[in-house]
Structure formats: structure tokens, C-alpha cells
PDB file of N, CA and C in Angstrom:
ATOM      1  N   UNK A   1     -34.242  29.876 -15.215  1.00  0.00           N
ATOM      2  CA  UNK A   1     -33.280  30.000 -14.136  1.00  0.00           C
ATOM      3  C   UNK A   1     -33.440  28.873 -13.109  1.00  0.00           C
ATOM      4  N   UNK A   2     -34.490  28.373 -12.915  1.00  0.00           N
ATOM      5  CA  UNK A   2     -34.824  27.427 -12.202  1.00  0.00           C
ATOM      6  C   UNK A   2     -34.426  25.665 -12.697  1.00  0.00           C
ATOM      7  N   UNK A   3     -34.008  25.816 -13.632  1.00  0.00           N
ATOM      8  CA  UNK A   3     -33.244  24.931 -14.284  1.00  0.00           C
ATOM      9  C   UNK A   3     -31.671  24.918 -14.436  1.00  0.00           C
ATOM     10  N   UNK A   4     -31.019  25.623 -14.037  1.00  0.00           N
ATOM     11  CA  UNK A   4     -30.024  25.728 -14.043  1.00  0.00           C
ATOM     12  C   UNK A   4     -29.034  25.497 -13.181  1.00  0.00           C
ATOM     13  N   UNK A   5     -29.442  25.168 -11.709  1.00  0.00           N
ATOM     14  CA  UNK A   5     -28.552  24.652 -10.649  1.00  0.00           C
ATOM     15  C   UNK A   5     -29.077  22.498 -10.960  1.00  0.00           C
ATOM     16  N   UNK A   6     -30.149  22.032 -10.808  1.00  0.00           N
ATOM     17  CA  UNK A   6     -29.792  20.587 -11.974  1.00  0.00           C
ATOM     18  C   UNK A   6     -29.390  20.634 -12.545  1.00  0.00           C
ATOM     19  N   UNK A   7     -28.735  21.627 -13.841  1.00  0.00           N
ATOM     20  CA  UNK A   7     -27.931  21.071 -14.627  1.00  0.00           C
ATOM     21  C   UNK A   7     -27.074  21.044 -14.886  1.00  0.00           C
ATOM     22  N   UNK A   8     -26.302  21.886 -14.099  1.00  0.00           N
ATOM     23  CA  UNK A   8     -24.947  21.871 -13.332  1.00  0.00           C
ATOM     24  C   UNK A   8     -24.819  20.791 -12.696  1.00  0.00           C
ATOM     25  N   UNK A   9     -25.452  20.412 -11.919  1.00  0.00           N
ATOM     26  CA  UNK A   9     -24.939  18.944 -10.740  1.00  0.00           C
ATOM     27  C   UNK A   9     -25.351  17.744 -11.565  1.00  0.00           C
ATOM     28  N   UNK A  10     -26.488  17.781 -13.065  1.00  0.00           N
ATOM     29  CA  UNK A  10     -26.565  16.843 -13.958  1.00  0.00           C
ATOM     30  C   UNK A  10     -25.118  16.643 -14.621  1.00  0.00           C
ATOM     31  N   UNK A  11     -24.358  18.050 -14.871  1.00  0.00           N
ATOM     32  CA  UNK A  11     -23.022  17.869 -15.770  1.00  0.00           C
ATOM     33  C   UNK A  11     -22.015  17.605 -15.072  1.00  0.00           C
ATOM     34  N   UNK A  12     -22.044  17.643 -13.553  1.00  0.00           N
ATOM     35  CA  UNK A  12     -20.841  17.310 -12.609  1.00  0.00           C
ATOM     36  C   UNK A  12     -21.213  16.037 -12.202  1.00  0.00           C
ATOM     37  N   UNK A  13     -22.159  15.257 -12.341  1.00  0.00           N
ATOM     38  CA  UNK A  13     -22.452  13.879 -12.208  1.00  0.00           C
ATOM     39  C   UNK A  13     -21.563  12.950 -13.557  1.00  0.00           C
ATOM     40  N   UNK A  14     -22.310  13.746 -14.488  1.00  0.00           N
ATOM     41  CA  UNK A  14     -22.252  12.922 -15.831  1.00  0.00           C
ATOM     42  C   UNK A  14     -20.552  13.174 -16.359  1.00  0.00           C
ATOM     43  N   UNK A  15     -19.428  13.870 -15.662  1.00  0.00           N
ATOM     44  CA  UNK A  15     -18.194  14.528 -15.900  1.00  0.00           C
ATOM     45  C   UNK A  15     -17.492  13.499 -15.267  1.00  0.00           C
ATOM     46  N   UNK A  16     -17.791  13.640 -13.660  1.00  0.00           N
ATOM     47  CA  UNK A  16     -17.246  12.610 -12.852  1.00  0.00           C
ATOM     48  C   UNK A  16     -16.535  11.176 -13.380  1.00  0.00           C
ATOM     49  N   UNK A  17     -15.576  10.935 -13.577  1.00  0.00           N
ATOM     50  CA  UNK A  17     -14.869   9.970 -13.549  1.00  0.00           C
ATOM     51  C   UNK A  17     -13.864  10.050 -14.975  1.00  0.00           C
ATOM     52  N   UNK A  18     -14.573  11.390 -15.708  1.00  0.00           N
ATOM     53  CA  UNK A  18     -13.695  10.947 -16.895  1.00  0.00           C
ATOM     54  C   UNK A  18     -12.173  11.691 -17.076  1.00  0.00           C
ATOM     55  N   UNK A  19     -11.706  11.124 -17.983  1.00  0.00           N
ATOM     56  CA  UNK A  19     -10.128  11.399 -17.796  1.00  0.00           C
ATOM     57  C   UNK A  19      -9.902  11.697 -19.310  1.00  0.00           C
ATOM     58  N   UNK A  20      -8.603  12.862 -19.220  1.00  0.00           N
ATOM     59  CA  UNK A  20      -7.754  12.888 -21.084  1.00  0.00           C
ATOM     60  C   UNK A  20      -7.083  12.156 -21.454  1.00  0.00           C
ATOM     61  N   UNK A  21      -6.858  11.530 -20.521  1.00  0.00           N
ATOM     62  CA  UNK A  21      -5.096  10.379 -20.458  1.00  0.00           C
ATOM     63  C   UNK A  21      -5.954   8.801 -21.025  1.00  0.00           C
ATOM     64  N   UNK A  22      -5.700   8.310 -22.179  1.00  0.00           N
ATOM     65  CA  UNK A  22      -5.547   6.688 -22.205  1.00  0.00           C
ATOM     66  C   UNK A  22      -4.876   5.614 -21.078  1.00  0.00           C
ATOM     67  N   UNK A  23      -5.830   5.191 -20.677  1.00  0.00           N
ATOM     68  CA  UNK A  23      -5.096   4.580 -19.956  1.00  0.00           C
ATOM     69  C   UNK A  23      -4.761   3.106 -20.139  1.00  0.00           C
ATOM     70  N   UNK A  24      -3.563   2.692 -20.386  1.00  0.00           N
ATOM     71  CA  UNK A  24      -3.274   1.487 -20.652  1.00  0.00           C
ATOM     72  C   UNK A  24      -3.347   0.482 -20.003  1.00  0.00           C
ATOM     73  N   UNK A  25      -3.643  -1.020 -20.303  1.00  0.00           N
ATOM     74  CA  UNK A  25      -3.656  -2.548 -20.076  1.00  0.00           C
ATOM     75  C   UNK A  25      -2.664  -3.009 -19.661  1.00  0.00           C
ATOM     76  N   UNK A  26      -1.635  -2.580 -18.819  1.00  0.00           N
ATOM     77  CA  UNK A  26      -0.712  -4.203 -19.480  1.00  0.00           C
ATOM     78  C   UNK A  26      -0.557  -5.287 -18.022  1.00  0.00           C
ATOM     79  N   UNK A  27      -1.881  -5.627 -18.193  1.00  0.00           N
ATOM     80  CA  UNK A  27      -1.942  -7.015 -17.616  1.00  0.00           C
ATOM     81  C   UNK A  27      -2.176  -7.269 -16.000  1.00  0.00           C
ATOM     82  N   UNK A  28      -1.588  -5.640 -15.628  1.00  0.00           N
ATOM     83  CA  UNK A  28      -1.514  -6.128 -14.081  1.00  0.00           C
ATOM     84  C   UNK A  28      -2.457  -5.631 -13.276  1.00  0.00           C
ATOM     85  N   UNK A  29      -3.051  -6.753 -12.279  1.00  0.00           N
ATOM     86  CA  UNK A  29      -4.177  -6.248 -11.709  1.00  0.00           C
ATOM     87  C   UNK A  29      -4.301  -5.070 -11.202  1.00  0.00           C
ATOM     88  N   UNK A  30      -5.151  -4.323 -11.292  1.00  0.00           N
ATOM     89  CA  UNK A  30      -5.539  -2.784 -10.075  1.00  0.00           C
ATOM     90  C   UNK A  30      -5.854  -3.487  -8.858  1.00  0.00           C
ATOM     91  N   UNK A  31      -5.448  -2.534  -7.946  1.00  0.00           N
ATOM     92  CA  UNK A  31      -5.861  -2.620  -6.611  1.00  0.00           C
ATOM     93  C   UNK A  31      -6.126  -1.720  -6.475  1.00  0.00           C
ATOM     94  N   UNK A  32      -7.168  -1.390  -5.175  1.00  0.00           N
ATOM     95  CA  UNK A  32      -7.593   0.018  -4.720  1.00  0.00           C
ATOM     96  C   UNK A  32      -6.836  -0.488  -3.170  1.00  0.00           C
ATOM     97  N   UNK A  33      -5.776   0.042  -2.518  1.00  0.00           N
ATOM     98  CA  UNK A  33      -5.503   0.046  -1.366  1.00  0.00           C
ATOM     99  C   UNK A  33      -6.138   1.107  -0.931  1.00  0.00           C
ATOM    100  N   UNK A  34      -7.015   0.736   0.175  1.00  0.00           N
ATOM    101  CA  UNK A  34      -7.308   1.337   1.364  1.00  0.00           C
ATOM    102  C   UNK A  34      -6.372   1.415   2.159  1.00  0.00           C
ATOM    103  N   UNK A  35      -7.379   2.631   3.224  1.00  0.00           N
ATOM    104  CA  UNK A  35      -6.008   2.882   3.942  1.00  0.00           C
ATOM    105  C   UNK A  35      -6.026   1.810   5.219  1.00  0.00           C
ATOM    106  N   UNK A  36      -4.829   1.897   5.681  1.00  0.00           N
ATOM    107  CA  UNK A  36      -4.311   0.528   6.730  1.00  0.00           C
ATOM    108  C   UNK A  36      -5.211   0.333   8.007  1.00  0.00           C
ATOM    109  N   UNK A  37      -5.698  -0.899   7.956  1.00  0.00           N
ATOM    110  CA  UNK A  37      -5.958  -0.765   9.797  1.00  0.00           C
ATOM    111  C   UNK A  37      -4.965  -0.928  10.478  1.00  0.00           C
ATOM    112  N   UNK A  38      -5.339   0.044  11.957  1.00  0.00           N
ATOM    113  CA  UNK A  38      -4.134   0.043  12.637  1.00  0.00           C
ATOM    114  C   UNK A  38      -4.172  -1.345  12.984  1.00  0.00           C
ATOM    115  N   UNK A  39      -3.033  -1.662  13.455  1.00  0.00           N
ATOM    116  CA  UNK A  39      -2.623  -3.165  13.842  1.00  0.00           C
ATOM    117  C   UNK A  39      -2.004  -2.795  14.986  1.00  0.00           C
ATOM    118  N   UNK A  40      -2.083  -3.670  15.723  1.00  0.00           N
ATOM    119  CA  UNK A  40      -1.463  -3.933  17.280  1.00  0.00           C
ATOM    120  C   UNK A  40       0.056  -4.094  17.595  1.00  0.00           C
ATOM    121  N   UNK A  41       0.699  -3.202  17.872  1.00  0.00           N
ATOM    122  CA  UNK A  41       1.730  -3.127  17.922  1.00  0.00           C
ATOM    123  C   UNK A  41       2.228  -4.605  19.011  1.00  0.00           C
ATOM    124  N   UNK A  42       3.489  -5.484  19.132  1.00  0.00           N
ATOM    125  CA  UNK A  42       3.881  -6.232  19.923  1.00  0.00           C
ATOM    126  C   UNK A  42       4.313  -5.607  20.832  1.00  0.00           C
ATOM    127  N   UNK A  43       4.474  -6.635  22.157  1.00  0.00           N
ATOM    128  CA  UNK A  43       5.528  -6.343  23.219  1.00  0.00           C
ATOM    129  C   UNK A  43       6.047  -7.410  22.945  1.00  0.00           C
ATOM    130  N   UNK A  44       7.368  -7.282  22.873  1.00  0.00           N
ATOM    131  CA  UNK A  44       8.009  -7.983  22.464  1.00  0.00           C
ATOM    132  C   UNK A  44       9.978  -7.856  23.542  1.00  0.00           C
ATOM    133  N   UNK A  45      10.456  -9.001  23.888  1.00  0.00           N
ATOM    134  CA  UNK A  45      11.937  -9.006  24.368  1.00  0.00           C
ATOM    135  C   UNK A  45      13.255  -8.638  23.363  1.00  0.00           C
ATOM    136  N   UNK A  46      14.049  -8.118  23.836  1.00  0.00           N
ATOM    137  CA  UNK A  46      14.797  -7.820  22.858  1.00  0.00           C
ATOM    138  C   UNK A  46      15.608  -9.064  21.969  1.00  0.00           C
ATOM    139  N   UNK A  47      15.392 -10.187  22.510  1.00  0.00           N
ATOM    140  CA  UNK A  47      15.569 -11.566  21.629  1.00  0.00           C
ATOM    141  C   UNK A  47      14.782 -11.921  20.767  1.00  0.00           C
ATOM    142  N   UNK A  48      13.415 -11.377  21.286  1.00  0.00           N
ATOM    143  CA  UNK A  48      12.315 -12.214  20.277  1.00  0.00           C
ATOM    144  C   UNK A  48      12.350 -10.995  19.434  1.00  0.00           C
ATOM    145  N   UNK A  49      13.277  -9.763  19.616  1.00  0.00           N
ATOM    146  CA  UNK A  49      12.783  -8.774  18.410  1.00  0.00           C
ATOM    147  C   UNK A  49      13.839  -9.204  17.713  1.00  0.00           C
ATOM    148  N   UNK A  50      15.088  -9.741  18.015  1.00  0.00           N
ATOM    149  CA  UNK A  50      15.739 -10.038  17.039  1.00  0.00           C
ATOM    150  C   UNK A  50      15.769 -11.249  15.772  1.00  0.00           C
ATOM    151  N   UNK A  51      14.679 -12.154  16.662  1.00  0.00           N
ATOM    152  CA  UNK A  51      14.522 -13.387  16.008  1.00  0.00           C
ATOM    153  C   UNK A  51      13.301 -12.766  14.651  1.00  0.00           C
ATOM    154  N   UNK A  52      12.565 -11.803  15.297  1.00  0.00           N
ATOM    155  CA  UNK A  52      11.591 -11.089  14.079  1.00  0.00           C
ATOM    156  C   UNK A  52      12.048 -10.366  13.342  1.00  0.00           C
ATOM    157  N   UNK A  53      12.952  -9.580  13.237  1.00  0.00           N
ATOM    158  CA  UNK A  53      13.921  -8.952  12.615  1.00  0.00           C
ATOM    159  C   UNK A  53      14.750  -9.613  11.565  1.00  0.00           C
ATOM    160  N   UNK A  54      15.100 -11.142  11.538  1.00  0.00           N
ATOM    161  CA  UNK A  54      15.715 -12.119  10.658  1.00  0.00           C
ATOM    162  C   UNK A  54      14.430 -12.194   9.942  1.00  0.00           C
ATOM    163  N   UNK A  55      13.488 -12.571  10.527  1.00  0.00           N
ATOM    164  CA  UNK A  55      12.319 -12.961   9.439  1.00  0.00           C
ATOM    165  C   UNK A  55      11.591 -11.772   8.951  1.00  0.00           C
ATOM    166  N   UNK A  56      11.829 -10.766   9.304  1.00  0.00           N
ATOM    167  CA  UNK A  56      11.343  -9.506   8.395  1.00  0.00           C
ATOM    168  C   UNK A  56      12.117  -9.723   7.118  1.00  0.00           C
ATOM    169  N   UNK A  57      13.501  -9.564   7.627  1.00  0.00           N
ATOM    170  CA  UNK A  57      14.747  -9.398   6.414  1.00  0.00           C
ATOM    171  C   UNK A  57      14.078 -10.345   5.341  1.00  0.00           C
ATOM    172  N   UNK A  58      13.956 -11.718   5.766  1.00  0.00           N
ATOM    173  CA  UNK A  58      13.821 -12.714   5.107  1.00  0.00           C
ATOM    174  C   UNK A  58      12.387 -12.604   4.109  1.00  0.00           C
ATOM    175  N   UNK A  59      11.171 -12.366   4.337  1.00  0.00           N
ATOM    176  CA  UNK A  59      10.429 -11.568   3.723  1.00  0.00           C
ATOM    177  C   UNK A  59      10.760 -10.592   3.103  1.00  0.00           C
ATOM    178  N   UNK A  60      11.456  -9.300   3.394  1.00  0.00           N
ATOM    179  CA  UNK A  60      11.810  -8.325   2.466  1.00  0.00           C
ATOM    180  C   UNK A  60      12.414  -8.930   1.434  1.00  0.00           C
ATOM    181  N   UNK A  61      13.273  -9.672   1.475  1.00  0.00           N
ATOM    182  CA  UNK A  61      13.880 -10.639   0.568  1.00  0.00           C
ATOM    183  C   UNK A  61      13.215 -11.324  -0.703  1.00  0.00           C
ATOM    184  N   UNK A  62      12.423 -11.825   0.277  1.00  0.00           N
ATOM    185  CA  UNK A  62      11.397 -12.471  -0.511  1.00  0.00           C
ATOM    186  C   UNK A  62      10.244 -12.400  -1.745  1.00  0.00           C
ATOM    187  N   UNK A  63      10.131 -10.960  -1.127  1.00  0.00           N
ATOM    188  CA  UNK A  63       9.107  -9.957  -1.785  1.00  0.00           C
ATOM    189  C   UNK A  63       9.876  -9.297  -2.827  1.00  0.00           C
ATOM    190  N   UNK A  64      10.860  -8.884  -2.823  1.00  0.00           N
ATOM    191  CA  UNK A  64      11.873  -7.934  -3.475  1.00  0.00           C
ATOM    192  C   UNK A  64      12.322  -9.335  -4.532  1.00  0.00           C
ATOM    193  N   UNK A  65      12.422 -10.389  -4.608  1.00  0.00           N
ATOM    194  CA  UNK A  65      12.807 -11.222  -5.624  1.00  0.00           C
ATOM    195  C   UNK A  65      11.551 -11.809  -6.246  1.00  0.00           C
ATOM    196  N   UNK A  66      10.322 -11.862  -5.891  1.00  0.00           N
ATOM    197  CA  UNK A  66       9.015 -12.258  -6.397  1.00  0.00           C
ATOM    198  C   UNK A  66       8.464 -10.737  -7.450  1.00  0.00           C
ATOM    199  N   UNK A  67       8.612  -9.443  -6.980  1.00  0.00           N
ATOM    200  CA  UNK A  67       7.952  -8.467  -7.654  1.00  0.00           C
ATOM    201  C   UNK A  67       9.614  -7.757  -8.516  1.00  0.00           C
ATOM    202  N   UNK A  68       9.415  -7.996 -10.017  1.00  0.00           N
ATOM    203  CA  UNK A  68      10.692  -7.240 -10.842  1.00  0.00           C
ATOM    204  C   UNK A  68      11.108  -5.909 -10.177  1.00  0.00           C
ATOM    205  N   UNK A  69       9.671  -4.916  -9.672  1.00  0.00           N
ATOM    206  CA  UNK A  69       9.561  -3.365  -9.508  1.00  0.00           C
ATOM    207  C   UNK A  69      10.352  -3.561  -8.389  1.00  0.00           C
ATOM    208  N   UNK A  70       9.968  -4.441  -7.358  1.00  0.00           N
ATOM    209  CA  UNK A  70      10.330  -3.913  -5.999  1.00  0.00           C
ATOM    210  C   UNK A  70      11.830  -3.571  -5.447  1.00  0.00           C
ATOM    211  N   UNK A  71      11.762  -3.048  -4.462  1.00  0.00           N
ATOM    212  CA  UNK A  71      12.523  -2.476  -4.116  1.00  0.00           C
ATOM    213  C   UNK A  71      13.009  -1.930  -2.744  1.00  0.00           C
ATOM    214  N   UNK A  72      12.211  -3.084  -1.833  1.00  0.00           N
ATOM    215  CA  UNK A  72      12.188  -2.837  -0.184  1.00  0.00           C
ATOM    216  C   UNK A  72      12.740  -2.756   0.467  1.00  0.00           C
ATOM    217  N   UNK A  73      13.351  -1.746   1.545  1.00  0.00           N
ATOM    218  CA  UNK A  73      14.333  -2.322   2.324  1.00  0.00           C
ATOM    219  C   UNK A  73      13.710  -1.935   3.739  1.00  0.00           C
ATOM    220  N   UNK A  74      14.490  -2.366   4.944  1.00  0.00           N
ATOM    221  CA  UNK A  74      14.176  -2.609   6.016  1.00  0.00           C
ATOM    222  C   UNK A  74      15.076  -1.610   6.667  1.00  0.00           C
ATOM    223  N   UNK A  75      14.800  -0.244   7.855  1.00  0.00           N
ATOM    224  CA  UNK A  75      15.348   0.440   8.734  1.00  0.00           C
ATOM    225  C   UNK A  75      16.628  -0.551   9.776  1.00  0.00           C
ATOM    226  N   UNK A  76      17.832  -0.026  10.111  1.00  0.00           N
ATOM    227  CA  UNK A  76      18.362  -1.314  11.044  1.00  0.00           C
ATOM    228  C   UNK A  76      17.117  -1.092  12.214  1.00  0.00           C
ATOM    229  N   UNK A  77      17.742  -2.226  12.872  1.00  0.00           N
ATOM    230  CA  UNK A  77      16.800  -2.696  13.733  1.00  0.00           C
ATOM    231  C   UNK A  77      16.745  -1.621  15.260  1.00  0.00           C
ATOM    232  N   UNK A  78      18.234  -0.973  15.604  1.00  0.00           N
ATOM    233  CA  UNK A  78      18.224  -0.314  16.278  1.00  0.00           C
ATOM    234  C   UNK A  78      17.012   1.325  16.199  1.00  0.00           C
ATOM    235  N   UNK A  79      16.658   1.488  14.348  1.00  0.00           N
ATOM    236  CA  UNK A  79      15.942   2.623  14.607  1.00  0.00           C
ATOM    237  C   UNK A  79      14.523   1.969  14.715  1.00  0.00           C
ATOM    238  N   UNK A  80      14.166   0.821  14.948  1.00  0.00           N
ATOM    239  CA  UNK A  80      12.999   0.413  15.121  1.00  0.00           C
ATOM    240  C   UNK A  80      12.026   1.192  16.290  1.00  0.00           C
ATOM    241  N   UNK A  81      10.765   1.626  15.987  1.00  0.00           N
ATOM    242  CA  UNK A  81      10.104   2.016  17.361  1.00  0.00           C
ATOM    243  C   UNK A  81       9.055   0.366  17.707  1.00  0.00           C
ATOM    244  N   UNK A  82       8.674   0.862  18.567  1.00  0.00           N
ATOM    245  CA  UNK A  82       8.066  -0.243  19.189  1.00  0.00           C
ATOM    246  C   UNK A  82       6.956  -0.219  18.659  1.00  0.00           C
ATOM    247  N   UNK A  83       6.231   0.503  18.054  1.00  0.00           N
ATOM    248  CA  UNK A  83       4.913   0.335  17.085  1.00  0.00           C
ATOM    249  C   UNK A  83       5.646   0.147  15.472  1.00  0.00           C
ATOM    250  N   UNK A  84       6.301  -0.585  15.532  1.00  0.00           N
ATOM    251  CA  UNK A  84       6.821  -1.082  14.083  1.00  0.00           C
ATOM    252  C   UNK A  84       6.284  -2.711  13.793  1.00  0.00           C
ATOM    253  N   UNK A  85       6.981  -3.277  15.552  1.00  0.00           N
ATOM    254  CA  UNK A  85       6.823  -4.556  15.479  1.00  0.00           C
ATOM    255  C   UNK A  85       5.560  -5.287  15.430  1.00  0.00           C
ATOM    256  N   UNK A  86       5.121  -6.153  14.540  1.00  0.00           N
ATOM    257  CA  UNK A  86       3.977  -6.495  13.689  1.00  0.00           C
ATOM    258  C   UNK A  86       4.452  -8.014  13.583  1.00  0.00           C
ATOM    259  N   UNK A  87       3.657  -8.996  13.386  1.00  0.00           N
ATOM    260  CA  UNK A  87       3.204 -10.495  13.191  1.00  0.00           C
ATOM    261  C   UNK A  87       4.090 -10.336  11.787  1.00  0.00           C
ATOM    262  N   UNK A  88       5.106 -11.559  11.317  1.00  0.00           N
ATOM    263  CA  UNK A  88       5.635 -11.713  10.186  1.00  0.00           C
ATOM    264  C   UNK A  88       4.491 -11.540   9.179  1.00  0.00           C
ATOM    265  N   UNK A  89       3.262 -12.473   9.411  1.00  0.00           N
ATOM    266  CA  UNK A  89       2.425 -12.579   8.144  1.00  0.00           C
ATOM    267  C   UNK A  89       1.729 -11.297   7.939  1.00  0.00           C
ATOM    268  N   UNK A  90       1.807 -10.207   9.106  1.00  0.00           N
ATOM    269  CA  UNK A  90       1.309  -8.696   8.932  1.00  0.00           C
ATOM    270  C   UNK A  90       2.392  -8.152   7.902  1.00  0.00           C
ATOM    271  N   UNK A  91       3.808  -8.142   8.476  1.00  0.00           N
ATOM    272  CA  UNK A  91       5.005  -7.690   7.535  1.00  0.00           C
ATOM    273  C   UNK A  91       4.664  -8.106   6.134  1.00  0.00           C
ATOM    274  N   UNK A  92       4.468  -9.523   5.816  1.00  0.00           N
ATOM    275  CA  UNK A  92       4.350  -9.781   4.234  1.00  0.00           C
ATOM    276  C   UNK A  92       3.447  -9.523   3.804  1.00  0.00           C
ATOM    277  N   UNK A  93       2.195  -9.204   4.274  1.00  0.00           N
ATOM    278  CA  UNK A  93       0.766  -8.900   3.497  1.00  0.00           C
ATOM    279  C   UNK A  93       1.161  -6.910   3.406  1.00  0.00           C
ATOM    280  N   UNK A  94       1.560  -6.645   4.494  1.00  0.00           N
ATOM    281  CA  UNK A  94       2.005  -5.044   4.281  1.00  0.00           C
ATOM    282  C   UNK A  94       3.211  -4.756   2.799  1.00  0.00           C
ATOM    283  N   UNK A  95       3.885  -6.071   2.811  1.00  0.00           N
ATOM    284  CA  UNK A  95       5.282  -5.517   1.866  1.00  0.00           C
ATOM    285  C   UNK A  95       4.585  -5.374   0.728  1.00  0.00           C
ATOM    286  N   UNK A  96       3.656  -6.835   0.285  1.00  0.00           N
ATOM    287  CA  UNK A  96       3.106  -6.809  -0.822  1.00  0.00           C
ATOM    288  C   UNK A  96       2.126  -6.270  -1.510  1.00  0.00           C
ATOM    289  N   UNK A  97       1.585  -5.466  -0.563  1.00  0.00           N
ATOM    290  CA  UNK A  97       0.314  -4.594  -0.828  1.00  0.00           C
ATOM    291  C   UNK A  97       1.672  -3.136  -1.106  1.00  0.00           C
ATOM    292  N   UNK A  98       2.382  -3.075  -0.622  1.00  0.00           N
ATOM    293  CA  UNK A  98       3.358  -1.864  -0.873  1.00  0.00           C
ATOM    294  C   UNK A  98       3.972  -1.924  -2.600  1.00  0.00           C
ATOM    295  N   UNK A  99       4.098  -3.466  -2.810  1.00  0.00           N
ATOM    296  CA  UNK A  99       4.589  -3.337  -3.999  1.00  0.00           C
ATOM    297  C   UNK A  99       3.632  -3.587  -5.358  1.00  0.00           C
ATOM    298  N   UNK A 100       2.263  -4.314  -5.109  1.00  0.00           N
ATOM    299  CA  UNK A 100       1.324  -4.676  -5.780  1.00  0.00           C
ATOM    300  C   UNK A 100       0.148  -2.772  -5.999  1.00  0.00           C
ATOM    301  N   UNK A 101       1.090  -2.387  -5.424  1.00  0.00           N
ATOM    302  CA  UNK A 101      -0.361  -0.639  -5.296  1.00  0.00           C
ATOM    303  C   UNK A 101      -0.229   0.111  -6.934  1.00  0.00           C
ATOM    304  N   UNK A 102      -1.661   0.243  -7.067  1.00  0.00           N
ATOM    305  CA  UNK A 102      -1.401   0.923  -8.561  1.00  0.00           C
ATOM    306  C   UNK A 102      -1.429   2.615  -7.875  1.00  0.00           C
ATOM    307  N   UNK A 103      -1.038   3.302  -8.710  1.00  0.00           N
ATOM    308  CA  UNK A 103      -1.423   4.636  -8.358  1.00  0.00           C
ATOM    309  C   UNK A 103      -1.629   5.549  -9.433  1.00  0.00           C
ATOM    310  N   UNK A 104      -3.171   5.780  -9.275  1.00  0.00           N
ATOM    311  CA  UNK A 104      -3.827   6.340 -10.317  1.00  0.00           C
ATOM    312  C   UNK A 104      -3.684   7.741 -10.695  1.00  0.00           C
ATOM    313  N   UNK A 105      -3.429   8.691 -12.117  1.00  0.00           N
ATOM    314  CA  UNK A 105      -3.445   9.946 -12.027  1.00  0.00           C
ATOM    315  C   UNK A 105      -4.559  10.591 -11.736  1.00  0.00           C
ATOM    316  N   UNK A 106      -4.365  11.597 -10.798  1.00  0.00           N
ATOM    317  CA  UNK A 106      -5.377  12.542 -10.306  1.00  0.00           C
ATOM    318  C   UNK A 106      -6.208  13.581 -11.374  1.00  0.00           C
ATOM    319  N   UNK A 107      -5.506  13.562 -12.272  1.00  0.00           N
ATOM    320  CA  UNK A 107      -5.694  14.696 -13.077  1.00  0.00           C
ATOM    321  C   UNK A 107      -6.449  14.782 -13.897  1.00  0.00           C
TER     322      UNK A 107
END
């Protein structure tokens, strides 16, 4: 009896990670996305949000013609909150980590 709680946590060690499902190759890297650091929202004028707002588009654009899958689109600008607005090169490292994410079965 005294053997029997190790070898339970020996068989939930040695269980850990395995899966029924094959999981297939085809080619594209895994990522493990973590989750986001918060980032610093701008203060920003309502000109300079519009001038960031062209270059969001323009990135979404960008991203959405570089990845076959993707499929991004952008809120209008009026439902924007003010913790949206982010550094362009924050926007493109966020789009592409959105479209580059594997997502693994749980099961």
C-alpha cells in the first residue's frame, strides 16, 4: 500500500504529454504564443489617430496578402477605444502572431 500513491504520480508523469491523434507535418512552424504583454496604450490627437488608422489598414493588408489563411480585418475607426491604439510595428507583430498561431488539440 505504501507503494501505491508513487505509482500513480510515476503513471501520471510517464502519461503526461501523450496524445491518440497523429499529428501531422506539413511544414509549418509551431509557435507557442504566450499570452500578450500589456502594451501601452497611446495618447494620441484625433489626426494622428487617423494617420495610424491608414497604416493599420495598410498592415492588415499586408498581412492578409502575405499569410493564404488570413483573414484580418480592422473595427471602423470610430469603434476604436483608446487602449486599442498601439505603435504600427506593435499592430504588425500582433497581426502576425494572430495569423502564424498553431492551436493545439486539448484532448
Amino acid at each position: 500500500m505504501k507503494y501505491i500513491y508513487p505509482l500513480i504520480l510515476l503513471g501520471i508523469f510517464t502519461l503526461t504529454g501523450c496524445v491518440n491523434q497523429e499529428v501531422k507535418d506539413d511544414g509549418k512552424v509551431d509557435k507557442i504564443v504566450q499570452a500578450e504583454k500589456q502594451t501601452v496604450p497611446l495618447v494620441l490627437s484625433e489626426h494622428e489617430k487617423e494617420i495610424y488608422y491608414e497604416e493599420y489598414l495598410e498592415i492588415i493588408e499586408e498581412v492578409n496578402n502575405r499569410y493564404d489563411d488570413a483573414d484580418l480585418t480592422l473595427v471602423p475607426i470610430e469603434d476604436f477605444n483608446d487602449e486599442y491604439w498601439v505603435k504600427p510595428e506593435e499592430l504588425r507583430k500582433i497581426a502576425e502572431d494572430m495569423v502564424t498561431a498553431v492551436f493545439l488539440p486539448t484532448s
